[in-house]
PDB file of N, CA and C in Angstrom:
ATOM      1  N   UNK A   1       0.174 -41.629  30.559  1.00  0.00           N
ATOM      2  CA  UNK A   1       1.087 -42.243  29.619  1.00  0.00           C
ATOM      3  C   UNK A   1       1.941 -41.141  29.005  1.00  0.00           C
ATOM      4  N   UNK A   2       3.512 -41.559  29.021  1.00  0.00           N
ATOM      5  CA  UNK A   2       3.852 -40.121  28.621  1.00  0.00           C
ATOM      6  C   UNK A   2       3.791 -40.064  27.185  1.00  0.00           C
ATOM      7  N   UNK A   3       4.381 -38.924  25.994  1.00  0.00           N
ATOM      8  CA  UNK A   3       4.201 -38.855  24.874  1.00  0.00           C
ATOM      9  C   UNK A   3       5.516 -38.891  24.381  1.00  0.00           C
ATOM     10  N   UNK A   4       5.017 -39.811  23.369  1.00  0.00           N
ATOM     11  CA  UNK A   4       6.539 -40.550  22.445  1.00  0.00           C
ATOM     12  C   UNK A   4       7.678 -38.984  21.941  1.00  0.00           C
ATOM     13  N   UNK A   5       8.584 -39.447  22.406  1.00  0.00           N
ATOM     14  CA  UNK A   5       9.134 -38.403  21.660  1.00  0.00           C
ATOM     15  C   UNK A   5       8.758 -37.795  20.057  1.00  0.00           C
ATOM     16  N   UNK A   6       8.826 -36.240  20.124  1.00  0.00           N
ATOM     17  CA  UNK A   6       8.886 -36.058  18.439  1.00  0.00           C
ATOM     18  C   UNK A   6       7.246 -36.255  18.282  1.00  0.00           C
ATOM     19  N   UNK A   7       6.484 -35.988  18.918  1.00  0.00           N
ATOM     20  CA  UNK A   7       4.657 -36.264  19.077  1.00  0.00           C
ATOM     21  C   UNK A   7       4.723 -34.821  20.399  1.00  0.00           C
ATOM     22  N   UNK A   8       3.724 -33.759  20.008  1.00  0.00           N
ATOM     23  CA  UNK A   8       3.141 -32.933  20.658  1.00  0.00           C
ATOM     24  C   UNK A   8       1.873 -33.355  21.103  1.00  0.00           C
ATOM     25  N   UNK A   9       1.394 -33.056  22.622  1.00  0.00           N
ATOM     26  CA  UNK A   9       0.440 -33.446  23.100  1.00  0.00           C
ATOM     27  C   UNK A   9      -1.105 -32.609  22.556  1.00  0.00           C
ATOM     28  N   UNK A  10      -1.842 -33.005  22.706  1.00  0.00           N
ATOM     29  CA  UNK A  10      -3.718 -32.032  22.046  1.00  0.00           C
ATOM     30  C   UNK A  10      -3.466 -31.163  23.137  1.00  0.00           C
ATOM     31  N   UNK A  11      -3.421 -30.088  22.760  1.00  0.00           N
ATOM     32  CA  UNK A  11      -3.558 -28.943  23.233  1.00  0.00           C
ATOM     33  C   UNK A  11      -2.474 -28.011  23.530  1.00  0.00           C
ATOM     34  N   UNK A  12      -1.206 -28.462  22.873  1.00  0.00           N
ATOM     35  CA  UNK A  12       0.179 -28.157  23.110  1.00  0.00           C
ATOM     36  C   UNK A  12       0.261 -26.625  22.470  1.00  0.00           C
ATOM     37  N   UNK A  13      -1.078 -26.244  21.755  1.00  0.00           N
ATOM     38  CA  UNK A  13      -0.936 -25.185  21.191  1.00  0.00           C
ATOM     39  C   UNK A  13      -0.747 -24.852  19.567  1.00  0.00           C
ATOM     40  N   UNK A  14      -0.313 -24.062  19.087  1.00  0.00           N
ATOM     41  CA  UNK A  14       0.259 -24.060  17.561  1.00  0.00           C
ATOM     42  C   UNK A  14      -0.691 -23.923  16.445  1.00  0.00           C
ATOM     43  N   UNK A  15      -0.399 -24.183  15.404  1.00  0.00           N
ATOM     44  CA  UNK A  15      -1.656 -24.045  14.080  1.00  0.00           C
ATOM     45  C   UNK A  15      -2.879 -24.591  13.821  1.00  0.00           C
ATOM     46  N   UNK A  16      -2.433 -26.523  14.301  1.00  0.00           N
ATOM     47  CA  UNK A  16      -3.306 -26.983  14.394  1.00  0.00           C
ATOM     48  C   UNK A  16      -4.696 -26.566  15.654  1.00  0.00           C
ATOM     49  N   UNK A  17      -3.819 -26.576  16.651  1.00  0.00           N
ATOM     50  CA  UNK A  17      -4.948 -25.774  17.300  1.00  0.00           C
ATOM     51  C   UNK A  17      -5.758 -24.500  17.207  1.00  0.00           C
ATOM     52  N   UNK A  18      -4.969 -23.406  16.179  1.00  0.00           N
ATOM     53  CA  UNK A  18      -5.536 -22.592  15.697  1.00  0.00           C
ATOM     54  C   UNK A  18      -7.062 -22.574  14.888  1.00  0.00           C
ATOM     55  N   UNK A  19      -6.675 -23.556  13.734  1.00  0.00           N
ATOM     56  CA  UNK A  19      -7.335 -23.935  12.840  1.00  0.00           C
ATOM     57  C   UNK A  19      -8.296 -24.718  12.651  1.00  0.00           C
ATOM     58  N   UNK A  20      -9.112 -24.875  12.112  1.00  0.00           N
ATOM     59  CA  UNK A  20     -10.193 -26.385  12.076  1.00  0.00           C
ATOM     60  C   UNK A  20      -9.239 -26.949  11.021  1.00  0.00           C
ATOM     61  N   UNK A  21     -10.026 -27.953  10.749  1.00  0.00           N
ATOM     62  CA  UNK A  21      -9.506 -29.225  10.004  1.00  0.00           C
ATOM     63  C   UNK A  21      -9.586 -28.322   8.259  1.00  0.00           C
ATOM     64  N   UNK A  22     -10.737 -27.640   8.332  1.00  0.00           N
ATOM     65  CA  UNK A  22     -10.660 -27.391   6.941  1.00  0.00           C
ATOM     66  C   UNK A  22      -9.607 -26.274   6.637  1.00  0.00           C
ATOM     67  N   UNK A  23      -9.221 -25.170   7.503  1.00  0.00           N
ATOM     68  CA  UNK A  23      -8.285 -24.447   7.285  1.00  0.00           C
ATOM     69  C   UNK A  23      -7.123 -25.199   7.392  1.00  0.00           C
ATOM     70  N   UNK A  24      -6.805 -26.008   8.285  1.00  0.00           N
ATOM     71  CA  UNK A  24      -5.489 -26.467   8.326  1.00  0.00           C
ATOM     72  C   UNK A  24      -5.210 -26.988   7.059  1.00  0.00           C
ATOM     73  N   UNK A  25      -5.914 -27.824   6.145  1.00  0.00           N
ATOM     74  CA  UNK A  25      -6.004 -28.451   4.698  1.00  0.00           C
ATOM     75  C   UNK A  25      -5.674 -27.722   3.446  1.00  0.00           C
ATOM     76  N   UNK A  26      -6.992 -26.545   3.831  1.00  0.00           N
ATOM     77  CA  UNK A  26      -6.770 -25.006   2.794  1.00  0.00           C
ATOM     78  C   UNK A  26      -4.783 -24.762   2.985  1.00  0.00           C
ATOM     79  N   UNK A  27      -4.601 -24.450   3.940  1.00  0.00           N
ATOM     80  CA  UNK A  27      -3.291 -23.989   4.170  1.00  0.00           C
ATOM     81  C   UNK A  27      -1.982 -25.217   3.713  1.00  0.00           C
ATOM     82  N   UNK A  28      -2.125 -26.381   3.948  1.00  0.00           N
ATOM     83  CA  UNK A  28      -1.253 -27.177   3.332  1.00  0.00           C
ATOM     84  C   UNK A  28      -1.510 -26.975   1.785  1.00  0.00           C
ATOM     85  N   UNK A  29      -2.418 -26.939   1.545  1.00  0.00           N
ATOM     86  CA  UNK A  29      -2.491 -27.238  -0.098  1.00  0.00           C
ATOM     87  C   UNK A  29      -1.669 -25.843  -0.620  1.00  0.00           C
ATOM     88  N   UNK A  30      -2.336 -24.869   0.172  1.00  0.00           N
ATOM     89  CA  UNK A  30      -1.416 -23.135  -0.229  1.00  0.00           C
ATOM     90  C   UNK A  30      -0.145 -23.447  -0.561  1.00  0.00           C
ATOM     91  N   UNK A  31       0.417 -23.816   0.454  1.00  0.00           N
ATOM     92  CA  UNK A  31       1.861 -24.205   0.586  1.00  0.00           C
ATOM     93  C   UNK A  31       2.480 -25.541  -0.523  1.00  0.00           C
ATOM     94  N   UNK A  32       1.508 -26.170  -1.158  1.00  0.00           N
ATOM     95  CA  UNK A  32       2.319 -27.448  -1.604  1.00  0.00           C
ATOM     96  C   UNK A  32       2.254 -26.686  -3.133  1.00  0.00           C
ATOM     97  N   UNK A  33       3.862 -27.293  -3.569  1.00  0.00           N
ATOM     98  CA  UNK A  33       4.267 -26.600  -5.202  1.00  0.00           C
ATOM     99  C   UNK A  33       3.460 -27.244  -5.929  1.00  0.00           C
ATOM    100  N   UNK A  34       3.326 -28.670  -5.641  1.00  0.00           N
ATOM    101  CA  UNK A  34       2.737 -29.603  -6.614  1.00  0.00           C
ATOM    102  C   UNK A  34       0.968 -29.028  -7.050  1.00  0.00           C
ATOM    103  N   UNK A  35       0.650 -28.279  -6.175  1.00  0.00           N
ATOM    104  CA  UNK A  35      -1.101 -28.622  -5.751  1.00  0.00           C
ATOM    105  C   UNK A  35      -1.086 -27.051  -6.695  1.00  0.00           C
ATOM    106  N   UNK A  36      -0.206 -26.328  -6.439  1.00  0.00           N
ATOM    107  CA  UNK A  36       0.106 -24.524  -6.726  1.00  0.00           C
ATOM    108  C   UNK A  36      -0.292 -25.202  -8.650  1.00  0.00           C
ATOM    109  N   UNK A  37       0.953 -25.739  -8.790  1.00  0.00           N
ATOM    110  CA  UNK A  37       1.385 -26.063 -10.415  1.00  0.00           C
ATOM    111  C   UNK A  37       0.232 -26.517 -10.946  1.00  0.00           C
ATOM    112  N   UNK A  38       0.038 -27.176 -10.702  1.00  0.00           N
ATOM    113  CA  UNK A  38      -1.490 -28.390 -11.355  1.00  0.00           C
ATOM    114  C   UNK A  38      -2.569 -27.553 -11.422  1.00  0.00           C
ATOM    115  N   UNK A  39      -2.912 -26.409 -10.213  1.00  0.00           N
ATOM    116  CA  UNK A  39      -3.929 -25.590 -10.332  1.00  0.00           C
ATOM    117  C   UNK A  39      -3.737 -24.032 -11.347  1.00  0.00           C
ATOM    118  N   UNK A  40      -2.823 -23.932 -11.510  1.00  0.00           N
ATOM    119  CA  UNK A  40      -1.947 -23.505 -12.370  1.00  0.00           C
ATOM    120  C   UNK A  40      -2.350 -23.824 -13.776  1.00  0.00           C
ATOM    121  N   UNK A  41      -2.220 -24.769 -13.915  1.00  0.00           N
ATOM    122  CA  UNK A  41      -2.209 -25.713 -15.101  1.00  0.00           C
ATOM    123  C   UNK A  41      -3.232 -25.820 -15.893  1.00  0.00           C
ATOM    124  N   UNK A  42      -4.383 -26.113 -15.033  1.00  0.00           N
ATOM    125  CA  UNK A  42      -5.830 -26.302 -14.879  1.00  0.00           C
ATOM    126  C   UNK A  42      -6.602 -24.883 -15.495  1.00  0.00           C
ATOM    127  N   UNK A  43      -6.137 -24.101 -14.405  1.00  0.00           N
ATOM    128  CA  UNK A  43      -6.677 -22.541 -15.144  1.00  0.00           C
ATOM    129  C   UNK A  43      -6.537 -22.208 -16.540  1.00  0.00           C
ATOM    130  N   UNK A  44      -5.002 -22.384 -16.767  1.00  0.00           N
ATOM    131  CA  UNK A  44      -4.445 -22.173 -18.224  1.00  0.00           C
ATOM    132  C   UNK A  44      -4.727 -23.166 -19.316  1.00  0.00           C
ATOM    133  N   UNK A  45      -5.609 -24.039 -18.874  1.00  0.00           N
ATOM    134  CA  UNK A  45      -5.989 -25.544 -19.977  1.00  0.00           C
ATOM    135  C   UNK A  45      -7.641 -25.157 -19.929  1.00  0.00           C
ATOM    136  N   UNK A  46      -8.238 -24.317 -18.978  1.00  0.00           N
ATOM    137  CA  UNK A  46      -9.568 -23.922 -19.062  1.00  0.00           C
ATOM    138  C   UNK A  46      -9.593 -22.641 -19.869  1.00  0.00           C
ATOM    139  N   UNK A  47      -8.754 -21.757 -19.750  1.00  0.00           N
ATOM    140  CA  UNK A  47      -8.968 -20.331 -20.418  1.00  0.00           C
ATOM    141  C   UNK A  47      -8.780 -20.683 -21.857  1.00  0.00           C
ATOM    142  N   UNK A  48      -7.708 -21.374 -22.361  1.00  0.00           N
ATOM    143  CA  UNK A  48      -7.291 -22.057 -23.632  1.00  0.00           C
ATOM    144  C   UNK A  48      -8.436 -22.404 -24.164  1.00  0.00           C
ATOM    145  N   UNK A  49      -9.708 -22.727 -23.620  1.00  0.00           N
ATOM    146  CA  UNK A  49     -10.374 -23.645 -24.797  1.00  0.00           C
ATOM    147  C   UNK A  49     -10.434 -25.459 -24.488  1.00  0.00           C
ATOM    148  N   UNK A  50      -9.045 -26.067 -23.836  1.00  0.00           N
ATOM    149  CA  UNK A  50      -8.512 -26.868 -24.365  1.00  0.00           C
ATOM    150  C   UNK A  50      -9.360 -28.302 -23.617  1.00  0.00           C
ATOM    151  N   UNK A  51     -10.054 -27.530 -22.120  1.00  0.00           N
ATOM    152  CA  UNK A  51     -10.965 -28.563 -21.508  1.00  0.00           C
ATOM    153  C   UNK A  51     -12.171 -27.621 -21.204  1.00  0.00           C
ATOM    154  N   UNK A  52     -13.264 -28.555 -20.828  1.00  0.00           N
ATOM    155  CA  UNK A  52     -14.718 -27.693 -20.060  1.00  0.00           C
ATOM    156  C   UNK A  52     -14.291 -26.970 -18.765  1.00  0.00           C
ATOM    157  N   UNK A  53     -14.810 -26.385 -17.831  1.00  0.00           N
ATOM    158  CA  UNK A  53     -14.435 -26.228 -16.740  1.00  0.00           C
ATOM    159  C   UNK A  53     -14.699 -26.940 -15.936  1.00  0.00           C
ATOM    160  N   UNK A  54     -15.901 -27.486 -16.025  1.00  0.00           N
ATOM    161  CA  UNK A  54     -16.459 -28.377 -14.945  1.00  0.00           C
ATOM    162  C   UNK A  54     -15.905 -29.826 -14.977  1.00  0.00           C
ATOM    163  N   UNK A  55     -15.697 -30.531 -16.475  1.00  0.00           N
ATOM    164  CA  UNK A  55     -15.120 -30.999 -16.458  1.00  0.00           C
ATOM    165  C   UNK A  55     -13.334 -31.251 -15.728  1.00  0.00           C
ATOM    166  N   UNK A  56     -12.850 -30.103 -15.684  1.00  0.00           N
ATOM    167  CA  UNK A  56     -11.424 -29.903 -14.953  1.00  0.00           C
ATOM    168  C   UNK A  56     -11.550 -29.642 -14.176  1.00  0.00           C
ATOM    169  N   UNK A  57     -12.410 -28.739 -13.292  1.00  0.00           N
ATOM    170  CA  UNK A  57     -12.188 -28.872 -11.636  1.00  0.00           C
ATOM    171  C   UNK A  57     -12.767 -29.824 -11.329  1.00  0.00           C
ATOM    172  N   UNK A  58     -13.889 -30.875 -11.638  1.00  0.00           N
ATOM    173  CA  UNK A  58     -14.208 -32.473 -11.303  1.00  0.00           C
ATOM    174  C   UNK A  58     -12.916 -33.353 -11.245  1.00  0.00           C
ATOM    175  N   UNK A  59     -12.011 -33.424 -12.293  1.00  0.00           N
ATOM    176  CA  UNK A  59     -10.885 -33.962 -12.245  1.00  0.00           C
ATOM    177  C   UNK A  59      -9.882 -33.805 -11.165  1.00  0.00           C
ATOM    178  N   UNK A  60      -9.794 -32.663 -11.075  1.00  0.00           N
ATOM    179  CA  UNK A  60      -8.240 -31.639 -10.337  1.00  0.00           C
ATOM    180  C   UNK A  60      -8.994 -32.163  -8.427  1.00  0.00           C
ATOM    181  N   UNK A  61     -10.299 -31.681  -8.138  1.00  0.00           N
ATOM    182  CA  UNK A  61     -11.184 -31.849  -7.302  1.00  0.00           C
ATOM    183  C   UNK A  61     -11.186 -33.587  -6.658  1.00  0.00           C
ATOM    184  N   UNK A  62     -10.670 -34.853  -7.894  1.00  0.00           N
ATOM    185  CA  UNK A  62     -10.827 -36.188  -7.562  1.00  0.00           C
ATOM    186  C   UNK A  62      -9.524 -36.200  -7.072  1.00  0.00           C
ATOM    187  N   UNK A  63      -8.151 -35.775  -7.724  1.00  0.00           N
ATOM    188  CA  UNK A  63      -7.173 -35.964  -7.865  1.00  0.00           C
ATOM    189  C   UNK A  63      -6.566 -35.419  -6.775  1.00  0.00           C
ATOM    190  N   UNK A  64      -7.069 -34.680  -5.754  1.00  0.00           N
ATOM    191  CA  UNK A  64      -6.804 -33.643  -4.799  1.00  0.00           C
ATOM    192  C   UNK A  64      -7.491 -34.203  -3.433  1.00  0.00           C
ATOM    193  N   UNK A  65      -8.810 -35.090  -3.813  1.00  0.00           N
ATOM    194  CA  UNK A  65      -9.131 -35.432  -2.538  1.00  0.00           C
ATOM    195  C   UNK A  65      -9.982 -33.757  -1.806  1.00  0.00           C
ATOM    196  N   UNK A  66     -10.645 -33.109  -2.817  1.00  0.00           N
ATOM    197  CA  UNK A  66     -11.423 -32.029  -2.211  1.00  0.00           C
ATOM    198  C   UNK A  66     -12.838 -32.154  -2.447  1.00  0.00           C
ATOM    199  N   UNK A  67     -13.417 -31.671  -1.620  1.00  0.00           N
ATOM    200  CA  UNK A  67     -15.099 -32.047  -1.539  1.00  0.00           C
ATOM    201  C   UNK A  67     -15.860 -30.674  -1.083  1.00  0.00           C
ATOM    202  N   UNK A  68     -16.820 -30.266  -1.533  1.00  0.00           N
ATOM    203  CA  UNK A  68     -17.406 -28.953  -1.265  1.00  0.00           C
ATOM    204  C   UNK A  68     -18.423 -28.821  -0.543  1.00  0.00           C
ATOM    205  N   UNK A  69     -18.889 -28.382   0.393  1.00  0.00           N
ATOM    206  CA  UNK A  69     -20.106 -28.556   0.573  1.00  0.00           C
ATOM    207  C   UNK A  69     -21.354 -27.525  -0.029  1.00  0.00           C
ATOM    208  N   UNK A  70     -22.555 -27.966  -0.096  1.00  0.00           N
ATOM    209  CA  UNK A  70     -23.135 -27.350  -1.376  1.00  0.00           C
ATOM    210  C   UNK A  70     -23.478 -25.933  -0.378  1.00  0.00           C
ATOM    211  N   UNK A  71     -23.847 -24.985  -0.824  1.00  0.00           N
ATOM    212  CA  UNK A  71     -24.470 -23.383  -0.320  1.00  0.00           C
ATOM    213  C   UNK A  71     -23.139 -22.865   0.109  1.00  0.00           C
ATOM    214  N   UNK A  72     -22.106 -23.529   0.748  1.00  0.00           N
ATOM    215  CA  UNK A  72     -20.733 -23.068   1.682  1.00  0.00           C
ATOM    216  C   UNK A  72     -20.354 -21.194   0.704  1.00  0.00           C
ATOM    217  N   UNK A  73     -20.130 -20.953   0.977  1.00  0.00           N
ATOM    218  CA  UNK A  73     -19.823 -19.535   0.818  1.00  0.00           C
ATOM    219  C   UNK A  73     -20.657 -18.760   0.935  1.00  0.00           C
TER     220      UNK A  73
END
């Protein structure tokens, strides 16, 4: 079946193939202003006093669609 235009075939090469799923993710988020700002934000509303920490990366963490796995590092 051929492939729709504007669609690269699995294995065509490139980042995604570089990457697993979790780097490819890590790396969009690098890149997005929105995800930069908010985490940004977050730091400077934790150092302040102004939230818990755990409390704000639970939040930032729902709001983001990120999940950790436990021991990982």
């Amino acid at each position: 079946m051929p492939t729709p235009s504007g669609r690269r075939q699995r294995g065509a090469g490139g980042l995604a193939d570089a990457l697993g799923r979790a780097d490819l993710a890590a790396e969009f988020l690098r890149r997005n202003r929105t995800y930069r700002a908010e985490h940004t934000q977050m730091r400077q509303r934790i150092a302040s006093g102004a939230v818990a920490k755990s409390a704000a990366e639970a939040a930032f963490a729902r709001r983001w669609g990120l999940s950790f796995r436990h021991g990982a590092g």
